[in-house]
Protein backbone atom coordinates (compact mmCIF):
# COMPACT_ATOMS: atom_id res chain seq x y z
CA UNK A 1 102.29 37.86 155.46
CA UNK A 2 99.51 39.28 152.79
CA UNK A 3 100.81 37.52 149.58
CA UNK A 4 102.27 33.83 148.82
CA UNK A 5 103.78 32.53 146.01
CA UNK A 6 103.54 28.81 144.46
CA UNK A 7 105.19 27.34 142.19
CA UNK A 8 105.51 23.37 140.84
CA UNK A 9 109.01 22.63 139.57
CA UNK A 10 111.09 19.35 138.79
CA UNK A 11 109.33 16.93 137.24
CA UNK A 12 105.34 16.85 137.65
CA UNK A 13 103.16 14.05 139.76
CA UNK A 14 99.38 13.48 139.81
CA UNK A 15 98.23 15.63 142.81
CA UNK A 16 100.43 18.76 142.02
CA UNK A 17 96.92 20.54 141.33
CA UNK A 18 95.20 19.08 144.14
CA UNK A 19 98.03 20.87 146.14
CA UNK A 20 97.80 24.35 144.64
CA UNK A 21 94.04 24.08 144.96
CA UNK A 22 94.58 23.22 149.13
CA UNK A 23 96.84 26.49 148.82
CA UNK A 24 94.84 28.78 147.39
CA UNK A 25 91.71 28.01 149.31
CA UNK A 26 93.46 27.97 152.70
CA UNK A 27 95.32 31.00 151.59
CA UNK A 28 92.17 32.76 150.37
CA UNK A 29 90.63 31.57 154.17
CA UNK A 30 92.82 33.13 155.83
CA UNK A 31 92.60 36.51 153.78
CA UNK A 32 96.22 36.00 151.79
CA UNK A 33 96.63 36.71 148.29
CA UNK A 34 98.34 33.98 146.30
CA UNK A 35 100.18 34.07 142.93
CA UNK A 36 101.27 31.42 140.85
CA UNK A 37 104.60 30.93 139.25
CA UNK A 38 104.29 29.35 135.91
CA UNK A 39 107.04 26.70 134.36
CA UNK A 40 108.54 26.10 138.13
CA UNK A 41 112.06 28.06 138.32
CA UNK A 42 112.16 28.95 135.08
CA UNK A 43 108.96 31.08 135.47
CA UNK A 44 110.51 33.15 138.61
CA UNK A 45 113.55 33.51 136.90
CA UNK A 46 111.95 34.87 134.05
CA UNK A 47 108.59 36.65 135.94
CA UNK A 48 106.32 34.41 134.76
CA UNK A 49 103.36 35.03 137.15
CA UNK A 50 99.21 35.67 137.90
CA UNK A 51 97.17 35.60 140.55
CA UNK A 52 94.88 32.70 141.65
CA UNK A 53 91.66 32.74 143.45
CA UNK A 54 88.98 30.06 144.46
CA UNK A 55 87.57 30.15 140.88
CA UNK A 56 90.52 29.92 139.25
CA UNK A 57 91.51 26.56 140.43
CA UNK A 58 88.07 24.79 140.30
CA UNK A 59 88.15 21.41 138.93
CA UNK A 60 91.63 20.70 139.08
CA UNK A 61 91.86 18.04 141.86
CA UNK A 62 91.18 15.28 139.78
CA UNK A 63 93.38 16.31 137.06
CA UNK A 64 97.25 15.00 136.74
CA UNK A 65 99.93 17.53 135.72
CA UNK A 66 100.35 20.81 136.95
CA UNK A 67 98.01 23.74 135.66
CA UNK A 68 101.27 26.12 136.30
CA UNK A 69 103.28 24.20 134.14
CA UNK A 70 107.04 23.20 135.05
CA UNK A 71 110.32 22.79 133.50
CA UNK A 72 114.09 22.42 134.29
CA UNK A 73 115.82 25.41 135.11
CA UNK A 74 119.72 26.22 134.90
CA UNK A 75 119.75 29.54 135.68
CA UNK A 76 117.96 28.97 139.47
CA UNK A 77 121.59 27.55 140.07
CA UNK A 78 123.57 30.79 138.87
CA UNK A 79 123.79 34.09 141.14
CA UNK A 80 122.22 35.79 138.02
CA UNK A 81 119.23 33.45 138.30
CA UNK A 82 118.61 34.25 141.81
CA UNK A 83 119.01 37.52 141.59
CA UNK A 84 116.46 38.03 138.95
CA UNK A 85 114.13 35.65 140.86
CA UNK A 86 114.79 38.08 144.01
CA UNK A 87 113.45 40.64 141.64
CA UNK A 88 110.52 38.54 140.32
CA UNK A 89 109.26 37.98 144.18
CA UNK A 90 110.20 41.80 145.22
CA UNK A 91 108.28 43.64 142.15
CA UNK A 92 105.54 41.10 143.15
CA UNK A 93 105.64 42.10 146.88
CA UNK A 94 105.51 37.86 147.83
CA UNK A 95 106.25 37.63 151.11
CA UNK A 96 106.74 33.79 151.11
CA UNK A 97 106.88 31.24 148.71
CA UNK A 98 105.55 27.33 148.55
CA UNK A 99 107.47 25.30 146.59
CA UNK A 100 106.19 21.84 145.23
CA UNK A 101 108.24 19.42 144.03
CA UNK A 102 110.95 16.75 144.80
CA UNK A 103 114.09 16.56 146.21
CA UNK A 104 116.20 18.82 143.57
CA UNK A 105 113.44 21.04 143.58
CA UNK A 106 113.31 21.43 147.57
CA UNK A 107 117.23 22.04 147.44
CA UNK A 108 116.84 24.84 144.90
CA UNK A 109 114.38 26.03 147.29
CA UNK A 110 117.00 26.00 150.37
CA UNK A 111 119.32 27.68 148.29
CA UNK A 112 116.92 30.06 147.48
CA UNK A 113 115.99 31.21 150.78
CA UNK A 114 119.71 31.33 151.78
CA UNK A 115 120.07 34.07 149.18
CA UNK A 116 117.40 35.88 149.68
CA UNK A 117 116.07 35.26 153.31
CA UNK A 118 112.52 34.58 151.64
CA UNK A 119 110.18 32.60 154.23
CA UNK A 120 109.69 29.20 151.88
CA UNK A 121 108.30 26.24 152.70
CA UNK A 122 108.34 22.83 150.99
CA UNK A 123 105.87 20.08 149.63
CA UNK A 124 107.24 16.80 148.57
CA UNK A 125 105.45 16.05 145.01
CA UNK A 126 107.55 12.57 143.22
CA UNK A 127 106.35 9.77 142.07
CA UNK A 128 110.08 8.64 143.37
CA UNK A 129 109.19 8.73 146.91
CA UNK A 130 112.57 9.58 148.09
CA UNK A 131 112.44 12.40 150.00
CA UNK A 132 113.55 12.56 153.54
CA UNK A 133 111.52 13.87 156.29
CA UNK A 134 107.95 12.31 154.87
CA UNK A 135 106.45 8.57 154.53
CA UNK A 136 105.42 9.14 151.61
CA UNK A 137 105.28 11.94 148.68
CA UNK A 138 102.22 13.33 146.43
CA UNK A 139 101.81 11.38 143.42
CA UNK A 140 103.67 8.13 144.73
CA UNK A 141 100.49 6.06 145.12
CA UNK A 142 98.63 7.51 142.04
CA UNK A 143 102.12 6.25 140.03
CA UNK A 144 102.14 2.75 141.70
CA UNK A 145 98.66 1.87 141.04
CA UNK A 146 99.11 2.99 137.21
CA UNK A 147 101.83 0.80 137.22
CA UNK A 148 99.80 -2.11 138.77
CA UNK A 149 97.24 -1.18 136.30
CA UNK A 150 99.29 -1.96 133.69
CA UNK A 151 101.74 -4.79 134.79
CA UNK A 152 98.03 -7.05 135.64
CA UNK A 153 97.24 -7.10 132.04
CA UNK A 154 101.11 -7.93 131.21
CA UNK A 155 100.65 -11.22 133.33
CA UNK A 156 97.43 -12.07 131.30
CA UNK A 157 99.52 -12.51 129.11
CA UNK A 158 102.93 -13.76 130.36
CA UNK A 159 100.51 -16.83 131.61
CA UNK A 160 98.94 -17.25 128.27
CA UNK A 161 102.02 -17.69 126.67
CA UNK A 162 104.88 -18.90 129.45
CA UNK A 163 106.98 -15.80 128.93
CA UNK A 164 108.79 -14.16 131.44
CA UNK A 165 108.17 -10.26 131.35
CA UNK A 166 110.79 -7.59 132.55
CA UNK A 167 109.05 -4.41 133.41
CA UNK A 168 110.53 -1.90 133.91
CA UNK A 169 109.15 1.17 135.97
CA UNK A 170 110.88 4.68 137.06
CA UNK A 171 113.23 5.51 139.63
CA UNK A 172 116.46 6.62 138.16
CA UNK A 173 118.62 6.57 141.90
CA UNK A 174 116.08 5.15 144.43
CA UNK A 175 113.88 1.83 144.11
CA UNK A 176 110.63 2.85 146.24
CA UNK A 177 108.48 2.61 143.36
CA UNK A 178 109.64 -0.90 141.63
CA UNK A 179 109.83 -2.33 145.34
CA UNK A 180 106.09 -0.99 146.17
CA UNK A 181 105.13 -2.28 142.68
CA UNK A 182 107.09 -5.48 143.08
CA UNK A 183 105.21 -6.69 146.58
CA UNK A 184 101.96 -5.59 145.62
CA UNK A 185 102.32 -7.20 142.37
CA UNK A 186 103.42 -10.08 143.45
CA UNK A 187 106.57 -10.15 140.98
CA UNK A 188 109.47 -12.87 141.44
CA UNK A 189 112.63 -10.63 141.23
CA UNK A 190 112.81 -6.69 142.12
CA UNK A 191 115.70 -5.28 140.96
CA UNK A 192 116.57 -2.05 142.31
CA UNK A 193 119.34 0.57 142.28
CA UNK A 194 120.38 -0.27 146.32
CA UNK A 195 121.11 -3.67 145.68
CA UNK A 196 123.03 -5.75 143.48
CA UNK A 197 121.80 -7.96 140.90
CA UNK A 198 123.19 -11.04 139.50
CA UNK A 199 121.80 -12.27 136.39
CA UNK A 200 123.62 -16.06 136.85
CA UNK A 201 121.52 -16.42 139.82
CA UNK A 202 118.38 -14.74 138.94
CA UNK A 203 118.41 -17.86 135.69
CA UNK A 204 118.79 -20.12 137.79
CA UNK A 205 116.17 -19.46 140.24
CA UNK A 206 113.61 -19.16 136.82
CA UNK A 207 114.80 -22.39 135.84
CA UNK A 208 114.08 -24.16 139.07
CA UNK A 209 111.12 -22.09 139.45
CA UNK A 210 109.87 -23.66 136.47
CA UNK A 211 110.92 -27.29 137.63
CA UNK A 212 108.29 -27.27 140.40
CA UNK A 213 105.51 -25.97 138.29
CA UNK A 214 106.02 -22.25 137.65
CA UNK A 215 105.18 -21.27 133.82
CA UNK A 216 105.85 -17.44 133.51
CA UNK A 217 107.33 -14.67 135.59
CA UNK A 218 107.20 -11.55 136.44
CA UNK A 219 110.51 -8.92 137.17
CA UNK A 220 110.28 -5.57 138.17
CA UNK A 221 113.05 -3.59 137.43
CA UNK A 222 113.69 0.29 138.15
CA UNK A 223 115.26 1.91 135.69
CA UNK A 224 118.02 2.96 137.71
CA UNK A 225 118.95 -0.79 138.12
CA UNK A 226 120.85 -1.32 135.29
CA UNK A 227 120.08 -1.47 131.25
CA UNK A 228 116.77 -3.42 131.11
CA UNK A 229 117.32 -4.89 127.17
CA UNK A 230 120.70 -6.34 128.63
CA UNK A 231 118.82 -8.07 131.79
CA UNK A 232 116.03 -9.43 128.64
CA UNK A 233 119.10 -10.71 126.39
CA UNK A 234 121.22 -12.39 129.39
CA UNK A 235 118.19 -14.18 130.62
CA UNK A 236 117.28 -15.70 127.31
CA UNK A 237 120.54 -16.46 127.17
CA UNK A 238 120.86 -18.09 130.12
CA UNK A 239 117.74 -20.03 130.43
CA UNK A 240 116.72 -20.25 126.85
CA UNK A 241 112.97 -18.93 127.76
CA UNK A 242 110.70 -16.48 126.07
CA UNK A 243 111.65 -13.03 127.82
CA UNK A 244 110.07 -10.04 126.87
CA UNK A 245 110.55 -6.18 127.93
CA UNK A 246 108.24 -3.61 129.10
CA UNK A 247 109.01 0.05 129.57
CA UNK A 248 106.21 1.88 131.44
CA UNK A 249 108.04 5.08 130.90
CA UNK A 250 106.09 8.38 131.83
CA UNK A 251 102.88 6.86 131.77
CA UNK A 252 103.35 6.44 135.31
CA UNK A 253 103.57 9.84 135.70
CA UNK A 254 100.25 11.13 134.33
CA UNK A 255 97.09 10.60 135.04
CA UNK A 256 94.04 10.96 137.67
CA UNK A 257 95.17 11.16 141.19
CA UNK A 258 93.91 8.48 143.77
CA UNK A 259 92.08 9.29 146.54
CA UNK A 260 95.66 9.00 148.83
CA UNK A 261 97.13 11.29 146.63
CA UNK A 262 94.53 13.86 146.88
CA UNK A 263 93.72 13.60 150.45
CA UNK A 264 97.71 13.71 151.41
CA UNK A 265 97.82 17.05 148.91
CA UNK A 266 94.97 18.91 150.26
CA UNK A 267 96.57 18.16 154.00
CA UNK A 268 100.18 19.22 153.01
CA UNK A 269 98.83 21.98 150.83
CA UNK A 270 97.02 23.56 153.76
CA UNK A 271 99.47 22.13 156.58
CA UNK A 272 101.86 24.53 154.19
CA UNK A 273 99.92 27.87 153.91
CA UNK A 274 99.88 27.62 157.96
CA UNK A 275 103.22 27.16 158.31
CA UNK A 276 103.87 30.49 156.55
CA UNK A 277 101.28 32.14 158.61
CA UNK A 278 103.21 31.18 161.57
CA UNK A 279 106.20 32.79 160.95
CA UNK A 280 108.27 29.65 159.58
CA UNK A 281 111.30 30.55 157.48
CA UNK A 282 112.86 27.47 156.06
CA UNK A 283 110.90 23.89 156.07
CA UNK A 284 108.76 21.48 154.69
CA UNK A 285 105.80 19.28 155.48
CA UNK A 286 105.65 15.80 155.40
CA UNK A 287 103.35 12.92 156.55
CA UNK A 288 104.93 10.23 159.78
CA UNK A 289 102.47 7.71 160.16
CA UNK A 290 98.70 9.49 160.50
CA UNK A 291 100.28 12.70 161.43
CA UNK A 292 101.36 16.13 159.51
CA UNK A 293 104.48 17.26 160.04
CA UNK A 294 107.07 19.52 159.39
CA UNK A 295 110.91 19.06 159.16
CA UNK A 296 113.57 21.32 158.31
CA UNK A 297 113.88 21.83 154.59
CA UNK A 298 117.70 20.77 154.33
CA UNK A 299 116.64 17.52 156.21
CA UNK A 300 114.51 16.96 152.94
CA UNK A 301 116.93 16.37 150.72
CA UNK A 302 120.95 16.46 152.12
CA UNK A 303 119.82 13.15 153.99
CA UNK A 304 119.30 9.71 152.32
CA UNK A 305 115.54 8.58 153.44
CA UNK A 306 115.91 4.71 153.94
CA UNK A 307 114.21 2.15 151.84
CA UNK A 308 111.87 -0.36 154.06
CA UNK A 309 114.20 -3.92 153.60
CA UNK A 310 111.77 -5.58 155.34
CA UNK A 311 109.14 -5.42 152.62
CA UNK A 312 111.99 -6.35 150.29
CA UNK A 313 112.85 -9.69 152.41
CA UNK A 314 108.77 -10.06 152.76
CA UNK A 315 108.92 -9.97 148.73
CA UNK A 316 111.61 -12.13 148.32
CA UNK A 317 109.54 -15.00 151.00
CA UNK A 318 105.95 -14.52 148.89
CA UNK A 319 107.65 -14.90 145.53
CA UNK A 320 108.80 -18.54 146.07
């Protein structure tokens, strides 16, 4: 192992250049040369590439985004795609490849290493938290606390002027981020893709709500959960309040990383450049309570990581 490759693909979270910082330094530690693939896939395919030293990724850990850049990419999906990124990594003489991202990303990157027999290993960057294998992913807290940042001044002024507010935060499939938003914001309903919603009962539970002294609400709603301006509309329906709609959108995306974020990406950035340097062929790191690990990268994303229903039920008890 003398060179590495890293590339950021998928859709970007805050700590994706705290990452390829850890990576280059620890790579540049241990006497490895490191070059970095720019617009994720789409970059490889297409031999989008320069080397990166110490210098060149000073003061990026505070920054959000990716300095590499990343995009969607097709053609990682075709046999033509691979084997031009084959010849990307060959004429580059990379001997392994770190791949951050989430879980579409770290399937591309399975696929990847089945064709080729590269050495890759994974490093779960989504703000959607759903990735198998790890507690938690880069960029998840730094995309809950920009939501909290936000939703506070929303109840300002839901209380000033008894509205109910429907907010409604990422998470196309999963519903880590509205239910981690939802408890620590201390919302009244969290509706999320896993579990079904009924608007009849959600009404009626403002209305009595509002009987014993309540006089605005907050719902957090993942946008996987259903069409937000129909949840607005049946509620004023139903309950003839003032409802309003809030969509966070990418916002939650951007940003400076929090401390969490940053710590966890110079640990799994490193934790990854060591893996490589031992030999591994096909995996990916991940955090299980205080400890780094690493789990194989199919477990990553062919299984369904389970959402915590006791903070759900715990949500559901505070909210009364």
């Amino acid at each position: 192992m003398q060179r590495i490759g890293v590339v950021t693909a998928g859709g970007d979270a805050p700590g994706m250049n705290a990452a390829i910082r850890s990576i280059v330094r620890v790579a540049t530690f241990h006497g490895l040369k490191v070059m970095g693939i720019e617009r994720g896939y789409a970059g490889l395919v297409e031999g989008q590439i320069r080397p990166l030293g110490p210098r060149s990724v000073s003061g990026i850990i505070n920054r959000g985004g990716t300095i590499l850049k990343t995009a969607r990419c097709e053609a990682i999906k075709t046999n033509q795609g691979i084997q031009k990124a084959k010849n990307t990594l060959k004429t580059n003489k990379i001997d392994g490849l770190i791949v951050i991202g989430g879980d579409g990303s770290l399937k591309a990157a399975s696929e990847l290493h089945e064709a080729i027999g590269l050495s890759i290993v994974g490093v779960p960057a989504t703000i959607d938290n759903d990735v198998a294998g790890t507690d938690t992913t880069i960029g998840f807290d730094t995309a809950v606390n920009t939501a909290l940042f936000t939703i506070d001044r929303i109840r300002d002024t839901a209380t000033s002027h008894e509205r109910v507010f429907v907010v409604e935060v990422m998470g196309r499939k999963r519903g880590f981020l509205a239910l981690e938003v939802g408890l620590a914001e201390g919302a009244e309903f969290i509706l999320i893709p896993e579990i079904k919603h009924n608007l009849q009962d959600i009404s009626k539970k403002l209305r009595q709500g509002r009987s014993k002294g309540k006089t605005s609400e907050i719902i957090i709603m993942a946008e996987g959960a259903g069409n937000s301006a129909t949840v607005v509309e049946q509620i004023r329906k139903e309950t003839g309040y003032d409802v309003r709609l809030t969509v966070l959108g990418h916002a939650q995306r951007g940003g400076s990383p929090t401390a969490r974020s940053r710590i966890l990406a110079n640990q799994l950035g490193a934790y990854a450049v060591e893996l490589l340097l031992k030999g591994v062929k096909k995996n990916m790191v991940g955090i299980k309570g205080q400890r780094i690990v690493s789990v194989d990268l199919d477990y990553a994303w062919k299984e369904r990581k389970d959402l915590d229903m006791s903070r759900y039920r715990l949500a559901e008890i505070l909210s009364a």
